[in-house]
PDB file of N, CA and C in Angstrom:
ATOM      1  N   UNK A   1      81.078   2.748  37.398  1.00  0.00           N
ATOM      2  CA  UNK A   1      80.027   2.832  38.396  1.00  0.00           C
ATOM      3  C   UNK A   1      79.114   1.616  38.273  1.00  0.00           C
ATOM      4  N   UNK A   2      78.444   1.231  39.118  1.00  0.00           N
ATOM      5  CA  UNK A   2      77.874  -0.374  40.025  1.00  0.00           C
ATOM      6  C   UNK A   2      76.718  -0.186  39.445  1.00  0.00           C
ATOM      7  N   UNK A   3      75.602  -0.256  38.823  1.00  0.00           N
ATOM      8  CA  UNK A   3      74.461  -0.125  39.081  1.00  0.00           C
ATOM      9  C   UNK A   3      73.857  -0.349  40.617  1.00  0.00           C
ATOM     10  N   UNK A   4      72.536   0.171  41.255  1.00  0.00           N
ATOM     11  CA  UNK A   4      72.335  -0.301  42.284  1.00  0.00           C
ATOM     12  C   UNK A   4      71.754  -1.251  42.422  1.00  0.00           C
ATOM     13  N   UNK A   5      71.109  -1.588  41.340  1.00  0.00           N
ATOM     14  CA  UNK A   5      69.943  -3.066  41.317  1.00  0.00           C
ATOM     15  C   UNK A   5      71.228  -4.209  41.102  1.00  0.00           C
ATOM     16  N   UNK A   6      72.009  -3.888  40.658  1.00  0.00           N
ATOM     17  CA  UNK A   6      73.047  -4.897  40.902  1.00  0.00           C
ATOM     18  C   UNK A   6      73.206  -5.652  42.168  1.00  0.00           C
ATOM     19  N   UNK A   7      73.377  -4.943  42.793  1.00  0.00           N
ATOM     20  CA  UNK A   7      73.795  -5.534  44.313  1.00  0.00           C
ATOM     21  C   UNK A   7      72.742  -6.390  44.457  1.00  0.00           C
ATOM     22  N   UNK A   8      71.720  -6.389  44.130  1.00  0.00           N
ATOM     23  CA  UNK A   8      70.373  -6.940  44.755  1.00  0.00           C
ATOM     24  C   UNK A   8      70.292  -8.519  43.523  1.00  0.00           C
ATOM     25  N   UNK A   9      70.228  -7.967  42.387  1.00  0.00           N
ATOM     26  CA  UNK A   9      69.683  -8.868  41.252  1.00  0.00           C
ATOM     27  C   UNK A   9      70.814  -9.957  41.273  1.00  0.00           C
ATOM     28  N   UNK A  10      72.238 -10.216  41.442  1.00  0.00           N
ATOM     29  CA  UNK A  10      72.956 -10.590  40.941  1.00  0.00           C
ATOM     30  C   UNK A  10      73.505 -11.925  42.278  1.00  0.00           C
ATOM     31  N   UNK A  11      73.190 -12.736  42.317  1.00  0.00           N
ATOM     32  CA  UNK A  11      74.036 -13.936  43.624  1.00  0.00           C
ATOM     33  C   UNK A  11      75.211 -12.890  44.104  1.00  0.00           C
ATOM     34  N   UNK A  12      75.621 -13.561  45.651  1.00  0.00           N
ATOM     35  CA  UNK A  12      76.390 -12.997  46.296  1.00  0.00           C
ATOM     36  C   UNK A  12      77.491 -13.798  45.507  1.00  0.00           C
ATOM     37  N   UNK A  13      77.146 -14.881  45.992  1.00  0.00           N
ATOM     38  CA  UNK A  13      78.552 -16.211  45.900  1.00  0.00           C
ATOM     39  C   UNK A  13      77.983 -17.721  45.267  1.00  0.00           C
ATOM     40  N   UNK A  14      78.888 -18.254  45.241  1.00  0.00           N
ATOM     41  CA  UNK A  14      78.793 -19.626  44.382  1.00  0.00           C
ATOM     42  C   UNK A  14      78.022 -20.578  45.752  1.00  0.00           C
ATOM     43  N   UNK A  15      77.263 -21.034  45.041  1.00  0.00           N
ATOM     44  CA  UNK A  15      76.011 -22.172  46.109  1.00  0.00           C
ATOM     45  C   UNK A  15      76.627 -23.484  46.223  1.00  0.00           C
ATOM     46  N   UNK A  16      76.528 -23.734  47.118  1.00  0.00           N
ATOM     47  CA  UNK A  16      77.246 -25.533  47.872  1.00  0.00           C
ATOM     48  C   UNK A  16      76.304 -26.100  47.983  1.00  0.00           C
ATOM     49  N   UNK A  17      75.256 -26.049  47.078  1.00  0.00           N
ATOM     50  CA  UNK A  17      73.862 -27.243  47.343  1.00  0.00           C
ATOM     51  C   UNK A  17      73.856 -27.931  46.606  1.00  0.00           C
ATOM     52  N   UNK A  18      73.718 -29.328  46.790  1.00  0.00           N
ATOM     53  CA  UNK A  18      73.821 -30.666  45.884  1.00  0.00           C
ATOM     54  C   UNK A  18      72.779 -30.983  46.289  1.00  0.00           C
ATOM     55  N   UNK A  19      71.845 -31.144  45.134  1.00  0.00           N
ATOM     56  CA  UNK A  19      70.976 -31.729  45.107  1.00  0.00           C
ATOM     57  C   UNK A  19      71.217 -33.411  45.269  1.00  0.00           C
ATOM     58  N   UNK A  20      69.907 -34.027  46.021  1.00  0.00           N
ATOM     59  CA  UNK A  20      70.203 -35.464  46.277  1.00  0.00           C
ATOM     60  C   UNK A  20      69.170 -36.577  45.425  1.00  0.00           C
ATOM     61  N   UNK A  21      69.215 -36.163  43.998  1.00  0.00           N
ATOM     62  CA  UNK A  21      68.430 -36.704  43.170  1.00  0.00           C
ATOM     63  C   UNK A  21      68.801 -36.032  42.153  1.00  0.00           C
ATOM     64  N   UNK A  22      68.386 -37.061  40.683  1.00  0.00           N
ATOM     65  CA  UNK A  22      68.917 -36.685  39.512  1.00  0.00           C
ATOM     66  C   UNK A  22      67.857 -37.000  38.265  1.00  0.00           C
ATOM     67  N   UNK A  23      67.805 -36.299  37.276  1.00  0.00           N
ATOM     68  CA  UNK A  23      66.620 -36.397  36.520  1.00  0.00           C
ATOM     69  C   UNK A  23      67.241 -37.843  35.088  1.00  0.00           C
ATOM     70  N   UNK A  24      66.235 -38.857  35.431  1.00  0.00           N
ATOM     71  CA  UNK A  24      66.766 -40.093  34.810  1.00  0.00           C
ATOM     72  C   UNK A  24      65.624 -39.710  33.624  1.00  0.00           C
ATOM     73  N   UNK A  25      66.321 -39.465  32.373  1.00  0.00           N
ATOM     74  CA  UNK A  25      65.695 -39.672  31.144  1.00  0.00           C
ATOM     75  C   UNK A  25      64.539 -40.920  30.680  1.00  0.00           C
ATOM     76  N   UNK A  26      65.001 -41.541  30.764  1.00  0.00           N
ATOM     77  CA  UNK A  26      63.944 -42.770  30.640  1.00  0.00           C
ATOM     78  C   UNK A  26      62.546 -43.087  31.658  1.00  0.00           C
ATOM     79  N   UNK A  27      63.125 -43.032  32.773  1.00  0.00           N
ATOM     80  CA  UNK A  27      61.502 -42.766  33.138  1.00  0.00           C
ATOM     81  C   UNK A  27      60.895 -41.724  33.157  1.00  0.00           C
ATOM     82  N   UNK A  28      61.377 -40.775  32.866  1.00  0.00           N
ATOM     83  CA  UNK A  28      60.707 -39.256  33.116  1.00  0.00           C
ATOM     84  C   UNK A  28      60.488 -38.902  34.618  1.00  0.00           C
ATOM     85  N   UNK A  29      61.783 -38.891  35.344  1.00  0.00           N
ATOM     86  CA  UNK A  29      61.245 -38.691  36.366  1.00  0.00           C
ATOM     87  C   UNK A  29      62.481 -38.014  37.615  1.00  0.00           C
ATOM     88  N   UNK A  30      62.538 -37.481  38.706  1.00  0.00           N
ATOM     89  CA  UNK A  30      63.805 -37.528  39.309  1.00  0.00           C
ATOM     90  C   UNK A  30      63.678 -38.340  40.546  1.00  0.00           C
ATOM     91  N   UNK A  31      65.119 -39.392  40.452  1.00  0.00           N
ATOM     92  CA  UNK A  31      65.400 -40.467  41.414  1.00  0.00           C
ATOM     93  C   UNK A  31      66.285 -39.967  42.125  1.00  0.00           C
ATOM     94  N   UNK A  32      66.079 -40.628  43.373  1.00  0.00           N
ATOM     95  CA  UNK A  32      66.973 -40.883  44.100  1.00  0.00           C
ATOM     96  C   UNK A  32      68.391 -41.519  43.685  1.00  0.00           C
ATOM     97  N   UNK A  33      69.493 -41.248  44.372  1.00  0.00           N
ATOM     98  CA  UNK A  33      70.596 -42.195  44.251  1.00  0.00           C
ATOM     99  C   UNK A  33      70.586 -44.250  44.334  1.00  0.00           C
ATOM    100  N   UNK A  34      69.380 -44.185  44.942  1.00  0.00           N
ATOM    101  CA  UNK A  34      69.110 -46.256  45.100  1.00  0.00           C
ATOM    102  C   UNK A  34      67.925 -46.307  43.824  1.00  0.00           C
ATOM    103  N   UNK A  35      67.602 -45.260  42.917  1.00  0.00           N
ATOM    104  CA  UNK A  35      66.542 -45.751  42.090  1.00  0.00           C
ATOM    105  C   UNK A  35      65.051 -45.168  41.945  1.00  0.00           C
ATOM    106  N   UNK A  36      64.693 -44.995  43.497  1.00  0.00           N
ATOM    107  CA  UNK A  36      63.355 -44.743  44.039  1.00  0.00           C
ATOM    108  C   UNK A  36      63.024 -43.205  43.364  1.00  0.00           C
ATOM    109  N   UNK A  37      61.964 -43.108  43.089  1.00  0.00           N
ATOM    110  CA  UNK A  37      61.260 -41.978  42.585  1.00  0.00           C
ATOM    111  C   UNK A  37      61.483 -40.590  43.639  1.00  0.00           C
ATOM    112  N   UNK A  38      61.706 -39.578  43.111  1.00  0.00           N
ATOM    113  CA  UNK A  38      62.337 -38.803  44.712  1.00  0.00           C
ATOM    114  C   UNK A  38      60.834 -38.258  45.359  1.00  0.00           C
ATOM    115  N   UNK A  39      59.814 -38.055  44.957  1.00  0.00           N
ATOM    116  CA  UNK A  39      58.753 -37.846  45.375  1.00  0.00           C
ATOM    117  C   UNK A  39      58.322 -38.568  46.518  1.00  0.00           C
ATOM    118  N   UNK A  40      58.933 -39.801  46.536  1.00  0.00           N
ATOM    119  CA  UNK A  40      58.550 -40.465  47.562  1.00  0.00           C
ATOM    120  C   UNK A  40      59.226 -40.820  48.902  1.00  0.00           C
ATOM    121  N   UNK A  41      60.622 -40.003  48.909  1.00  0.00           N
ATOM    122  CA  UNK A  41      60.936 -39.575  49.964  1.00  0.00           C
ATOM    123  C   UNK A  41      60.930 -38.634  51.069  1.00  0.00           C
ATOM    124  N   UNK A  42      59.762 -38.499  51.997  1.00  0.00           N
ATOM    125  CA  UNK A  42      59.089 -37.474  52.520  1.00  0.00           C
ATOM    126  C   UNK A  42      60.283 -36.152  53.104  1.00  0.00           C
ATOM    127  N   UNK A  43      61.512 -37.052  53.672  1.00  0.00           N
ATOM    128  CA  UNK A  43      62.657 -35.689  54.267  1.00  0.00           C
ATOM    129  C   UNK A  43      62.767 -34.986  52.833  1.00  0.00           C
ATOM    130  N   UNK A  44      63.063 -35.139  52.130  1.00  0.00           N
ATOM    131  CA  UNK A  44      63.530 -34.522  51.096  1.00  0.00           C
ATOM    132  C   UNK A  44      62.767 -33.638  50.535  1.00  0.00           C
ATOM    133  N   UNK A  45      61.433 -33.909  50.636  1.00  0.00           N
ATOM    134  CA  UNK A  45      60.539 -32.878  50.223  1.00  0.00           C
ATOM    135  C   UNK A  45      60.093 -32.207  50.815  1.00  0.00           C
ATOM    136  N   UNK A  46      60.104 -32.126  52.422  1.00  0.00           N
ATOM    137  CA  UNK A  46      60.266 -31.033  53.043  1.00  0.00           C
ATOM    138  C   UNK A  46      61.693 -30.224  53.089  1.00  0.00           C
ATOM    139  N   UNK A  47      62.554 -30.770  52.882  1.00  0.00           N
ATOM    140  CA  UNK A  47      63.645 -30.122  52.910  1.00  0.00           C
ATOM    141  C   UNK A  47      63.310 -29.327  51.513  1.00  0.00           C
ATOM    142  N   UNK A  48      63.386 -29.622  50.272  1.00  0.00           N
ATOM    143  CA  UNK A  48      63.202 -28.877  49.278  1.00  0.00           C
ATOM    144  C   UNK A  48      61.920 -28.358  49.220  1.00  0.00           C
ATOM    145  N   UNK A  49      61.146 -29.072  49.482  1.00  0.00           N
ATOM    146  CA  UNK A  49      59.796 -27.725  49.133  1.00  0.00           C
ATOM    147  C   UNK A  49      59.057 -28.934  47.944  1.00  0.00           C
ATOM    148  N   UNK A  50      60.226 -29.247  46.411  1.00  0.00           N
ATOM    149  CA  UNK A  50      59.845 -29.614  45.546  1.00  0.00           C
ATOM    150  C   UNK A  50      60.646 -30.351  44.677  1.00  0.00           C
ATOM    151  N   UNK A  51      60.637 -30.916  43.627  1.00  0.00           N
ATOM    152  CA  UNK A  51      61.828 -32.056  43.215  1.00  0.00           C
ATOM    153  C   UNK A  51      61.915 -31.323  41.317  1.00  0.00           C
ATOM    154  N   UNK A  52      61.181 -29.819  41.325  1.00  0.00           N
ATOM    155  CA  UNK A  52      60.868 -29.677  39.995  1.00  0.00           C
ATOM    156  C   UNK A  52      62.641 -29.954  38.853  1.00  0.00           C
ATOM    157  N   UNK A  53      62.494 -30.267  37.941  1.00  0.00           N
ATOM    158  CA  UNK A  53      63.801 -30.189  37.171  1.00  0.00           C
ATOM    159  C   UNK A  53      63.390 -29.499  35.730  1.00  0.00           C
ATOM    160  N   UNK A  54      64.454 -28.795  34.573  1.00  0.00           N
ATOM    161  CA  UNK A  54      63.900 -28.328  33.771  1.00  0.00           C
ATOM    162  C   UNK A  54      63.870 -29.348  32.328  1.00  0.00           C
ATOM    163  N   UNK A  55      63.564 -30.292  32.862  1.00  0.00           N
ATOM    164  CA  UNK A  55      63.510 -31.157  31.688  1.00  0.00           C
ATOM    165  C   UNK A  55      61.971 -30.997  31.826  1.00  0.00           C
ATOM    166  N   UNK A  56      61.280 -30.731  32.249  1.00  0.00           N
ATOM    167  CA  UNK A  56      59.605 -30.706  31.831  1.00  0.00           C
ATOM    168  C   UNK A  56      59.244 -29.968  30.669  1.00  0.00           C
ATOM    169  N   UNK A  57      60.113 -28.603  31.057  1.00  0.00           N
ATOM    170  CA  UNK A  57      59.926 -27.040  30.168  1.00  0.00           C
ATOM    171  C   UNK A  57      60.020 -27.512  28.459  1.00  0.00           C
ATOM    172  N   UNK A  58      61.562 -28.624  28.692  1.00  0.00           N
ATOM    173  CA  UNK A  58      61.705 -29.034  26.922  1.00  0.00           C
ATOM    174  C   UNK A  58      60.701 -30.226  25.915  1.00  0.00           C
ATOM    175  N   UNK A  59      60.039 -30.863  27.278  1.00  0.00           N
ATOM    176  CA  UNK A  59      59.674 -32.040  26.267  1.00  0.00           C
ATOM    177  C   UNK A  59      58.478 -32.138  26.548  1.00  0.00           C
ATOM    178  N   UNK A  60      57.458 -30.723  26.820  1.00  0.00           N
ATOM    179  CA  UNK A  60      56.377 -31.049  27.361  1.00  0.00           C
ATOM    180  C   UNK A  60      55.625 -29.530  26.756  1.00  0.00           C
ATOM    181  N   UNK A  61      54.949 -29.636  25.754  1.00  0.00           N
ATOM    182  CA  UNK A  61      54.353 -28.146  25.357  1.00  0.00           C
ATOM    183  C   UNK A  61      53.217 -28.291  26.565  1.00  0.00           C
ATOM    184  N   UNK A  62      52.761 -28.920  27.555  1.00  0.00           N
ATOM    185  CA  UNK A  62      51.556 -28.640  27.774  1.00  0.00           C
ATOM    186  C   UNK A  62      51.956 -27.832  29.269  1.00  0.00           C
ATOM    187  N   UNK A  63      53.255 -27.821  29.950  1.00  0.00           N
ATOM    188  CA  UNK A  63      53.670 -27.587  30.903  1.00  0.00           C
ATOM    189  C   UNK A  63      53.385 -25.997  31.359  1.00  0.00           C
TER     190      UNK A  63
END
């Protein structure tokens, strides 16, 4: 037997979203594919909302 919160808590299916930026270690920061800081590409941040990555959570007690 299923639990019922299952149905709810658990993804339907596997996600096809690629993110279009990547978190570059050295500057501390997430770029774009040409370099550019992704913050500063305005489509993108309306499209996402936000550029957060979880490299903040590890190298940052103040986060």
């Amino acid at each position: 037997m299923r639990p019922f919160t299952l149905n709810y808590a658990l993804p339907s299916g596997g996600s096809t979203v690629v993110t279009p930026y990547r978190f570059d270690e050295s500057l501390q920061l997430n770029v774009l594919p040409d370099g550019r800081p992704a913050v500063s590409d305005p489509a993108l941040l309306l499209a996402a909302g936000t550029t957060t990555s979880t490299a903040g959570s590890q190298t940052h007690f103040d986060d």
